[in-house]
Structure formats: C-alpha cells, structure tokens
PDB file of N, CA and C in Angstrom:
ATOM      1  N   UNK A   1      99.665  29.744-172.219  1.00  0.00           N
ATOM      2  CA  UNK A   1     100.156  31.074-171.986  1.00  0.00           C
ATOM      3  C   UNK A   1     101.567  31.194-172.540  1.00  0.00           C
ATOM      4  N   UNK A   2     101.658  32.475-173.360  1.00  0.00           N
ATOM      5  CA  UNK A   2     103.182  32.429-173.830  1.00  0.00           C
ATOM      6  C   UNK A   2     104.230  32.726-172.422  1.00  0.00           C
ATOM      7  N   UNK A   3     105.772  32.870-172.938  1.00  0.00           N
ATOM      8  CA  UNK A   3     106.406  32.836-171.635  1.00  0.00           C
ATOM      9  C   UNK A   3     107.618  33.927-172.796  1.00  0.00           C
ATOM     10  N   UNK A   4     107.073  35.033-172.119  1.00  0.00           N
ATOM     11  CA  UNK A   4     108.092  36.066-173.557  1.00  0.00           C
ATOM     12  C   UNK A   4     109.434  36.332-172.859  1.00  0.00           C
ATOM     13  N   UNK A   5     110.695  36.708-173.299  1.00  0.00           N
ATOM     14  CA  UNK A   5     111.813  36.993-173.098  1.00  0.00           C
ATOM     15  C   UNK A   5     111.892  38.391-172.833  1.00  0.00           C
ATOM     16  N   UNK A   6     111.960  39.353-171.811  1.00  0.00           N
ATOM     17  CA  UNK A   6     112.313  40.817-171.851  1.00  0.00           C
ATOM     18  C   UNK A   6     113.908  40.621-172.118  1.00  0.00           C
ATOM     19  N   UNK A   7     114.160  41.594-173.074  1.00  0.00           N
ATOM     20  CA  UNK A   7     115.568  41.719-172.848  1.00  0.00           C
ATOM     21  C   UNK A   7     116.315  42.258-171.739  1.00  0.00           C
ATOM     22  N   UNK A   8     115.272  42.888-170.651  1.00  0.00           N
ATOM     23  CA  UNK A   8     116.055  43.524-169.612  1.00  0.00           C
ATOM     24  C   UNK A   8     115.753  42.713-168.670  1.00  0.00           C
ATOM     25  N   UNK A   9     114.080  42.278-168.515  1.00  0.00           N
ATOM     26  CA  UNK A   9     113.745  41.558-167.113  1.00  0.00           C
ATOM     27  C   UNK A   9     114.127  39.968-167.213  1.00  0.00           C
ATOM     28  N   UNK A  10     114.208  39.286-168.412  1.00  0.00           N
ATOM     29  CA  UNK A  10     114.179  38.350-168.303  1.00  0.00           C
ATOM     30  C   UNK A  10     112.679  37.606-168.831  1.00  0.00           C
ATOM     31  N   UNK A  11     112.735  36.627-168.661  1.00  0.00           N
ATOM     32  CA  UNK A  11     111.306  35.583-168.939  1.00  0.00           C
ATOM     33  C   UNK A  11     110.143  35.896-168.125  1.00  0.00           C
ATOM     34  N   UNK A  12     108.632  35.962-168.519  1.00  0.00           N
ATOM     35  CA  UNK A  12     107.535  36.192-167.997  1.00  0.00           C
ATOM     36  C   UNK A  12     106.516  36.208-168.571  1.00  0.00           C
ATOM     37  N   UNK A  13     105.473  35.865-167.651  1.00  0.00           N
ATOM     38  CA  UNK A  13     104.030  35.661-168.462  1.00  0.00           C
ATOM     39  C   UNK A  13     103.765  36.768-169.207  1.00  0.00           C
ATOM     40  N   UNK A  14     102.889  35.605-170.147  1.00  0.00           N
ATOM     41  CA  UNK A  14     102.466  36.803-171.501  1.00  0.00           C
ATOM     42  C   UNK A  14     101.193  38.291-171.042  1.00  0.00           C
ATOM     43  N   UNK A  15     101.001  37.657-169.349  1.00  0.00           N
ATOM     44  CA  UNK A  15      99.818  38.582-168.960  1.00  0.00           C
ATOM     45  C   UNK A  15     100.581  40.038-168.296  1.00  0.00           C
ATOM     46  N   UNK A  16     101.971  39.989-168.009  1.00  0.00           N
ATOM     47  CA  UNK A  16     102.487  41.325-167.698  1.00  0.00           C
ATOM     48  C   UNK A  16     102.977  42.258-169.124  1.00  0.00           C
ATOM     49  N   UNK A  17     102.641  41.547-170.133  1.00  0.00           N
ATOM     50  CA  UNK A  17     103.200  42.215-171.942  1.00  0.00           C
ATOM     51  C   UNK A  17     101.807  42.392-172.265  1.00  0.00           C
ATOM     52  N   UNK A  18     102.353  43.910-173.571  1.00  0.00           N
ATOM     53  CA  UNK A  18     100.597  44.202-174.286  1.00  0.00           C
ATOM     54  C   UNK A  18     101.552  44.276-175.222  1.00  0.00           C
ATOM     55  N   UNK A  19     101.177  43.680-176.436  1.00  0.00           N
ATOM     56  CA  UNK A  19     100.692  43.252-177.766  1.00  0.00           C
ATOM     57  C   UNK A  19     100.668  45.061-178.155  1.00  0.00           C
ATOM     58  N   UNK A  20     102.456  44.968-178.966  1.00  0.00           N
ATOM     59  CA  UNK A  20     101.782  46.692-179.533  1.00  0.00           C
ATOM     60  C   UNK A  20     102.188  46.733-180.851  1.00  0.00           C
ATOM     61  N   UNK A  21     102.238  45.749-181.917  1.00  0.00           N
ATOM     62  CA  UNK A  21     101.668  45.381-183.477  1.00  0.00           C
ATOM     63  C   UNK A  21     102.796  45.090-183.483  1.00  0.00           C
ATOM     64  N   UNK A  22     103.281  45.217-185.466  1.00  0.00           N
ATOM     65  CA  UNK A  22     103.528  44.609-186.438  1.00  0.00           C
ATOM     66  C   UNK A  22     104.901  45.233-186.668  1.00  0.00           C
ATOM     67  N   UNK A  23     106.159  44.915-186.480  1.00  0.00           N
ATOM     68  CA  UNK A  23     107.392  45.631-186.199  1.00  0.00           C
ATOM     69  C   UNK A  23     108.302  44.973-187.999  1.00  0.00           C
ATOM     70  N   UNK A  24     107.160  44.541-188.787  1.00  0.00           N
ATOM     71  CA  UNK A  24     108.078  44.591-189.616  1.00  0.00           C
ATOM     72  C   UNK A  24     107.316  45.422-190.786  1.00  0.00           C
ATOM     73  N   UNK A  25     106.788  46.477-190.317  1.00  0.00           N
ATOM     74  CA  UNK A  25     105.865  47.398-191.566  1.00  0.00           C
ATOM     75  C   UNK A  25     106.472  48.781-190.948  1.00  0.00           C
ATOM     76  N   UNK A  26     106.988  49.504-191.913  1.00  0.00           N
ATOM     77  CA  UNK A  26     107.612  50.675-192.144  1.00  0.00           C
ATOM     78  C   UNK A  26     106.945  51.816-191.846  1.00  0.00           C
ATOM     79  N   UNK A  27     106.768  52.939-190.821  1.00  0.00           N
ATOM     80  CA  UNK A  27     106.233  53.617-191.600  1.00  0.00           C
ATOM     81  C   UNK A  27     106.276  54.560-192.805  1.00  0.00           C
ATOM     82  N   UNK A  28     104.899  55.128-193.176  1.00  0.00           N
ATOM     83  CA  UNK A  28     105.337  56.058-194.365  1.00  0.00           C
ATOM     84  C   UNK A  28     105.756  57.555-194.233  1.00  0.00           C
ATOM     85  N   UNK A  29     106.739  58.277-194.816  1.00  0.00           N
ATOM     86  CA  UNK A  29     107.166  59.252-194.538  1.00  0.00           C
ATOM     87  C   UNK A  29     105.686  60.812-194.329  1.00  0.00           C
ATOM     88  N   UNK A  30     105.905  61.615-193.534  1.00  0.00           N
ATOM     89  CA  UNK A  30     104.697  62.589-193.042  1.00  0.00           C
ATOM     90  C   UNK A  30     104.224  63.372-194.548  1.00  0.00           C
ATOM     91  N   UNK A  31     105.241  63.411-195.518  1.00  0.00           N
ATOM     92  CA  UNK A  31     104.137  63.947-196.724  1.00  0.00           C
ATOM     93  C   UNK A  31     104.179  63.335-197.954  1.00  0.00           C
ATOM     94  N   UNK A  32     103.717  61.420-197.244  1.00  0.00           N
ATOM     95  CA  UNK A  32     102.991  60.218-198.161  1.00  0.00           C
ATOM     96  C   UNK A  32     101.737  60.422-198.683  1.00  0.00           C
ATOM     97  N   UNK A  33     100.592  61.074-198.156  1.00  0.00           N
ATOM     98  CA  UNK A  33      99.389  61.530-198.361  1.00  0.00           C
ATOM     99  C   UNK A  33      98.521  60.368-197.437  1.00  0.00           C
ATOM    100  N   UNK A  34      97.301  60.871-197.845  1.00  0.00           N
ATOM    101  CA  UNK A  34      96.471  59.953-197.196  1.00  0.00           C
ATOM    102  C   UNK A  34      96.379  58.484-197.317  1.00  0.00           C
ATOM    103  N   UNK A  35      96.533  58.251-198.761  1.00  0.00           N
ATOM    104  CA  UNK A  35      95.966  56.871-199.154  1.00  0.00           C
ATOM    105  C   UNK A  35      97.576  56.062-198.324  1.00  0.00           C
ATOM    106  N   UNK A  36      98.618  56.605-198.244  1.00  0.00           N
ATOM    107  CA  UNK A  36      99.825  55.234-198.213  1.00  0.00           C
ATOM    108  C   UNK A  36      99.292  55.355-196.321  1.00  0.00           C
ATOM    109  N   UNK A  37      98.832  56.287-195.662  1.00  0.00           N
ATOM    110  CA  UNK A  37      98.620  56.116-194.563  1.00  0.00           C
ATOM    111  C   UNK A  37      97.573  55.323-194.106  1.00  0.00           C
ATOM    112  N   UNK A  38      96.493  55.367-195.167  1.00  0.00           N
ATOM    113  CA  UNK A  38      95.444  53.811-194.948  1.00  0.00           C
ATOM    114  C   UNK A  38      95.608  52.745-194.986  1.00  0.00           C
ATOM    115  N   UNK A  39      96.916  52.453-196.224  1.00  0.00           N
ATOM    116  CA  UNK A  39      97.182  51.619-196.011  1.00  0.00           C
ATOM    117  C   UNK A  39      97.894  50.890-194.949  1.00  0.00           C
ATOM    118  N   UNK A  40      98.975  51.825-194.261  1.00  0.00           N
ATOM    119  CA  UNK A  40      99.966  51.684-193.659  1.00  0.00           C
ATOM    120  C   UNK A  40      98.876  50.848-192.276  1.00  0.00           C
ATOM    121  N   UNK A  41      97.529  51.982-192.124  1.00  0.00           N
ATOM    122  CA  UNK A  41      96.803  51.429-190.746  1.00  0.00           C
ATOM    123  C   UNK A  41      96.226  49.933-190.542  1.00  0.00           C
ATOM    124  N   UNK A  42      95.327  50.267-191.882  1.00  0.00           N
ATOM    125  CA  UNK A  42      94.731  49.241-192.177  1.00  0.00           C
ATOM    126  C   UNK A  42      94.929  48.346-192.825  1.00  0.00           C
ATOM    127  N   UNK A  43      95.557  47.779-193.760  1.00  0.00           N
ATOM    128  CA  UNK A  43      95.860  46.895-194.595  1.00  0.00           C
ATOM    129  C   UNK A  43      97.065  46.279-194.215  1.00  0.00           C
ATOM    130  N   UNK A  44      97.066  44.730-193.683  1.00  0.00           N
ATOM    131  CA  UNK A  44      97.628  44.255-192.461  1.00  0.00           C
ATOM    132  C   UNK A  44      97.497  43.206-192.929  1.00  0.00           C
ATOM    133  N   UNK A  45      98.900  42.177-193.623  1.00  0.00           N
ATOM    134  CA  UNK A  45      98.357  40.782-193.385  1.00  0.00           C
ATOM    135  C   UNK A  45      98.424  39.949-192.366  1.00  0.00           C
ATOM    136  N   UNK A  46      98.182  38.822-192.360  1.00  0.00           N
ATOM    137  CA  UNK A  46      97.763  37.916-191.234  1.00  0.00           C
ATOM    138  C   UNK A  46      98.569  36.207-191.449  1.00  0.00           C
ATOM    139  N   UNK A  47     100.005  36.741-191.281  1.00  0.00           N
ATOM    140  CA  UNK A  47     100.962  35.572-191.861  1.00  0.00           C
ATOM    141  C   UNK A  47     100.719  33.928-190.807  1.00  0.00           C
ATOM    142  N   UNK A  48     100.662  33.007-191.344  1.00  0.00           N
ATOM    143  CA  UNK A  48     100.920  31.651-190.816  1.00  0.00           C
ATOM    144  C   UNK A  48     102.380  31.550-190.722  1.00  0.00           C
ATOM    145  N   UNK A  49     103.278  31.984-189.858  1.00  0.00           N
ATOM    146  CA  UNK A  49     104.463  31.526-189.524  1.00  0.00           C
ATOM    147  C   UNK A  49     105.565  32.446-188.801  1.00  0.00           C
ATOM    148  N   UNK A  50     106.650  32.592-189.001  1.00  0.00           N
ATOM    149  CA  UNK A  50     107.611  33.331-188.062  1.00  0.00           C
ATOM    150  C   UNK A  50     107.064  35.299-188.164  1.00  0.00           C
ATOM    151  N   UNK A  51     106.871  36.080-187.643  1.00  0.00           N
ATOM    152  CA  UNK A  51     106.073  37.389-187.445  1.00  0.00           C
ATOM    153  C   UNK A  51     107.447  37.807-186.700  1.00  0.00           C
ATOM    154  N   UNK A  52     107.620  38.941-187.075  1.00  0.00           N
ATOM    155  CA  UNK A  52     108.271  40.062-186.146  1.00  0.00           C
ATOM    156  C   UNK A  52     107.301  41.143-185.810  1.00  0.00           C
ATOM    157  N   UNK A  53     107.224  41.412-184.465  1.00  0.00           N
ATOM    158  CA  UNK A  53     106.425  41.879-183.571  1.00  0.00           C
ATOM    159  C   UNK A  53     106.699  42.909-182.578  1.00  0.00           C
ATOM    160  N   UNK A  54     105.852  43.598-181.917  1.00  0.00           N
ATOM    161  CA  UNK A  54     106.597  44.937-181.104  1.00  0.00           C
ATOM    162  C   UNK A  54     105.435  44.323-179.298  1.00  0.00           C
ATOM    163  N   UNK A  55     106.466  44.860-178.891  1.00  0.00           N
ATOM    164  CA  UNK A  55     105.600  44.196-177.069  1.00  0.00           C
ATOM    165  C   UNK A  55     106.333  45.041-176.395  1.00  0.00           C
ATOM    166  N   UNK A  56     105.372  45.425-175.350  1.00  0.00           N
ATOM    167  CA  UNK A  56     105.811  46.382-174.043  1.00  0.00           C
ATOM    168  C   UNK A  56     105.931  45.448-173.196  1.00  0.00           C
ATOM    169  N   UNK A  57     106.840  45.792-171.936  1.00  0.00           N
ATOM    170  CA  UNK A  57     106.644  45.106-170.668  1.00  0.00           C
ATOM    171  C   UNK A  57     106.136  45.658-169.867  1.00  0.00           C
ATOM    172  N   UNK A  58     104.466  45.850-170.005  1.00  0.00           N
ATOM    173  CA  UNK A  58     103.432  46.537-169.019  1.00  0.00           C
ATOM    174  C   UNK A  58     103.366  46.873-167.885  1.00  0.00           C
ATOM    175  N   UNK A  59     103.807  45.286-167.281  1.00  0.00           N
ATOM    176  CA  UNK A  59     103.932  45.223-165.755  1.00  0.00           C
ATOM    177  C   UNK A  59     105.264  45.277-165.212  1.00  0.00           C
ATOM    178  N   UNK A  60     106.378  45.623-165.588  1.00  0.00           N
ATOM    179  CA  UNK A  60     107.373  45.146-165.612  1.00  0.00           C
ATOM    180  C   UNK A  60     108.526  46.421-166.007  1.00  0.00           C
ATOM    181  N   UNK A  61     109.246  46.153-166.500  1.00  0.00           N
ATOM    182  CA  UNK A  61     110.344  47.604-166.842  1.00  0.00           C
ATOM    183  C   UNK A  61     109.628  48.101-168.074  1.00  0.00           C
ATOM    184  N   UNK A  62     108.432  48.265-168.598  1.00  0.00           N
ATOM    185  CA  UNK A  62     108.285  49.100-169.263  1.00  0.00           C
ATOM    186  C   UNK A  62     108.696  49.086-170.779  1.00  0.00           C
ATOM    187  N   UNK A  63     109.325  48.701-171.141  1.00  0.00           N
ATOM    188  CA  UNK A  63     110.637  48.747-171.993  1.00  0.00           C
ATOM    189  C   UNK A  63     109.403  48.029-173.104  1.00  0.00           C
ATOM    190  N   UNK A  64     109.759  48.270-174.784  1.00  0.00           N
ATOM    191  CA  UNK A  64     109.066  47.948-175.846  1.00  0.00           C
ATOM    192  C   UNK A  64     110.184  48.048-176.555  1.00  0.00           C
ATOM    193  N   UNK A  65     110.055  46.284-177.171  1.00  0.00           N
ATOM    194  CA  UNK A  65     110.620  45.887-177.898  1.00  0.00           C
ATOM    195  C   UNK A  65     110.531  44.501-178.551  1.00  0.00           C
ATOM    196  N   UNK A  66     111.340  43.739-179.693  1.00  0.00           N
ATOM    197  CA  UNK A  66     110.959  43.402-180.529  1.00  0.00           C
ATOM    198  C   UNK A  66     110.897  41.548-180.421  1.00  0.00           C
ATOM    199  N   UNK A  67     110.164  40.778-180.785  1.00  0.00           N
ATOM    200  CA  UNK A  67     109.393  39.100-180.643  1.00  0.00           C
ATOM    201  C   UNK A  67     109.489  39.110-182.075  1.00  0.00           C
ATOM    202  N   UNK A  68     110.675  37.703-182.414  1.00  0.00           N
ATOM    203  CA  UNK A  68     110.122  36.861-183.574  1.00  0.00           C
ATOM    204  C   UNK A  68     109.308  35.877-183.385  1.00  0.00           C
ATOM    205  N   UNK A  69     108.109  35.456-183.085  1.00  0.00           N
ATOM    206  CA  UNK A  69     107.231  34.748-183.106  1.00  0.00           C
ATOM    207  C   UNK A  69     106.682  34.035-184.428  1.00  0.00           C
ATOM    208  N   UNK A  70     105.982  32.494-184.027  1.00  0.00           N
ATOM    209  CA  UNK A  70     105.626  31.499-185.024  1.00  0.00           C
ATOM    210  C   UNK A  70     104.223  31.828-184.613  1.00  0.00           C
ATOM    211  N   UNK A  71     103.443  32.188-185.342  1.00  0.00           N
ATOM    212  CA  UNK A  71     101.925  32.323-185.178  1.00  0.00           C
ATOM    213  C   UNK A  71     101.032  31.536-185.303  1.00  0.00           C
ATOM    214  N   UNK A  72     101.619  30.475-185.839  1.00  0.00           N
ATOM    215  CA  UNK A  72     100.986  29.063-185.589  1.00  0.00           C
ATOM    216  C   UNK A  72     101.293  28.560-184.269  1.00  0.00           C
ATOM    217  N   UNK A  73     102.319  28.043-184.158  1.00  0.00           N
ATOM    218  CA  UNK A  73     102.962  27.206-182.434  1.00  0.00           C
ATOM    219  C   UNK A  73     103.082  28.312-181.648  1.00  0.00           C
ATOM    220  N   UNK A  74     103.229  29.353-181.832  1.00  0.00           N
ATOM    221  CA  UNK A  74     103.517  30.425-180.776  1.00  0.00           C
ATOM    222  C   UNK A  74     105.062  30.242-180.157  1.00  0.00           C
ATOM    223  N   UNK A  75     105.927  29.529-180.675  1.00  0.00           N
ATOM    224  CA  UNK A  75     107.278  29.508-180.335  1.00  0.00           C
ATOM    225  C   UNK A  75     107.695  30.652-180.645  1.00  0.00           C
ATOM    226  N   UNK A  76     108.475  31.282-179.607  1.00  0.00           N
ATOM    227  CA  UNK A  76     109.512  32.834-179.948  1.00  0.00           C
ATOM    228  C   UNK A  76     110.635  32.346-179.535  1.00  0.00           C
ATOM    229  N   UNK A  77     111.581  32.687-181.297  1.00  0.00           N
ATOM    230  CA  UNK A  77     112.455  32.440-180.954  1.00  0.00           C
ATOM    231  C   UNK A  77     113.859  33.445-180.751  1.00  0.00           C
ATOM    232  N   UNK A  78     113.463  34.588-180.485  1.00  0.00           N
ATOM    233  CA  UNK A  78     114.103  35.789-180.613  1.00  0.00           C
ATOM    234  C   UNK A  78     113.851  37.050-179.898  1.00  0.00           C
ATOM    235  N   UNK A  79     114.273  37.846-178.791  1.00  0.00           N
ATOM    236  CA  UNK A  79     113.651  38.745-178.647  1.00  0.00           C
ATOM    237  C   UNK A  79     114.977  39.946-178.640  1.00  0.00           C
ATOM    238  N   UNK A  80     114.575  41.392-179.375  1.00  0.00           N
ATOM    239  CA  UNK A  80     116.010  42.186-179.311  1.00  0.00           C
ATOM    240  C   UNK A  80     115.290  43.616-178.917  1.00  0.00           C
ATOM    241  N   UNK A  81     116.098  44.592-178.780  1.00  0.00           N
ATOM    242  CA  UNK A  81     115.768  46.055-178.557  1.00  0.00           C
ATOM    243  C   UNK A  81     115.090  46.432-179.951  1.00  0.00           C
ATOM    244  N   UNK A  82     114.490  47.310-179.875  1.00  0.00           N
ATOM    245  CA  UNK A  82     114.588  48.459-181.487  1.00  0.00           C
ATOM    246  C   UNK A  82     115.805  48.497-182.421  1.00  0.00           C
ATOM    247  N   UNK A  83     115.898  48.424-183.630  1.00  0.00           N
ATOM    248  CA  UNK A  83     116.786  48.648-184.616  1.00  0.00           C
ATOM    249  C   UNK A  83     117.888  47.269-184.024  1.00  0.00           C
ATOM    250  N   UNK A  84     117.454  46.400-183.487  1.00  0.00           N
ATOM    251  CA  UNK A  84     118.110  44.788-183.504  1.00  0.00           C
ATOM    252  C   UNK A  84     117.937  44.373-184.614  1.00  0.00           C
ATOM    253  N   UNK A  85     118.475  43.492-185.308  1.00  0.00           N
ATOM    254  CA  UNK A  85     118.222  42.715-186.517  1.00  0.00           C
ATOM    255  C   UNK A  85     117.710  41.407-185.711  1.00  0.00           C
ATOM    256  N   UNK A  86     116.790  40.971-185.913  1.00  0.00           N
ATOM    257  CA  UNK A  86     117.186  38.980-185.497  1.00  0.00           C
ATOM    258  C   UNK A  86     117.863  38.099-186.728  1.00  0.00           C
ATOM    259  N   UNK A  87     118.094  37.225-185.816  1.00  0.00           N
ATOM    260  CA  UNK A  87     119.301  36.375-186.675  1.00  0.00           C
ATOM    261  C   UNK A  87     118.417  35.659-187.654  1.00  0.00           C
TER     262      UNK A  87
END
C-alpha cells in the first residue's frame, strides 16, 4: 500500500486518495478542435519511472494535488499544491 504525503493532512493510506491522472499533460486551449482534444483524452503514455501525477484527498481534506511518483518502485518523492514546481 502506498503511504502518500497530503500537503495539508500529512501522511496516509493510499485507500483515503483517488487517483485523478496525469498532471504533466497540458491542456489544449477551447478552440484546438476536435482531433488535439482526442488526443489530449486518449493518447496517454505509460512511462517506467518518475510520473507527475494529480490525487485528491477523498477521505480526508479534500484538497487535489500534485505526486512525483516512480511507477516502477512506487517511491514518491515529492508532493506540492497546483502550479508547485517539484525539485
């Protein structure tokens, strides 16, 4: 079980966080057309290694924000608000 960092609550099981995607894909501006928005949905790679990531704290304060995670080991070594840089 992971053990994620809230920036507000502190440390906690990965079962009070939902998994809410891919925090290092942009979106595309509202008159991109269709096709950059298919892509934007669907076309998703599937990296072996450090991922920047978006997570709510479900059970918890609520709050969504950002996991550098290793997707292999599952080590996180980073967690910040929105518009945080990680180091």
């Amino acid at each position: 079980m992971l053990r994620i960092p809230c920036p507000h609550c502190g440390v906690a099981d990965e079962a009070e966080f939902r998994y809410r995607g891919d925090a290092s894909v942009t979106r595309p501006p509202a008159d991109a057309g269709v096709d950059a928005f298919h892509d934007y949905v669907f076309l998703r790679d599937n990296p072996a290694g450090w991922h920047l990531e978006w997570w709510q704290h479900a059970h918890g304060c609520r709050a969504t924000f950002q996991v550098k995670r290793h997707t292999v080991s599952h080590v996180i070594a980073w967690s910040g608000w929105p518009g945080e840089a990680p180091p």
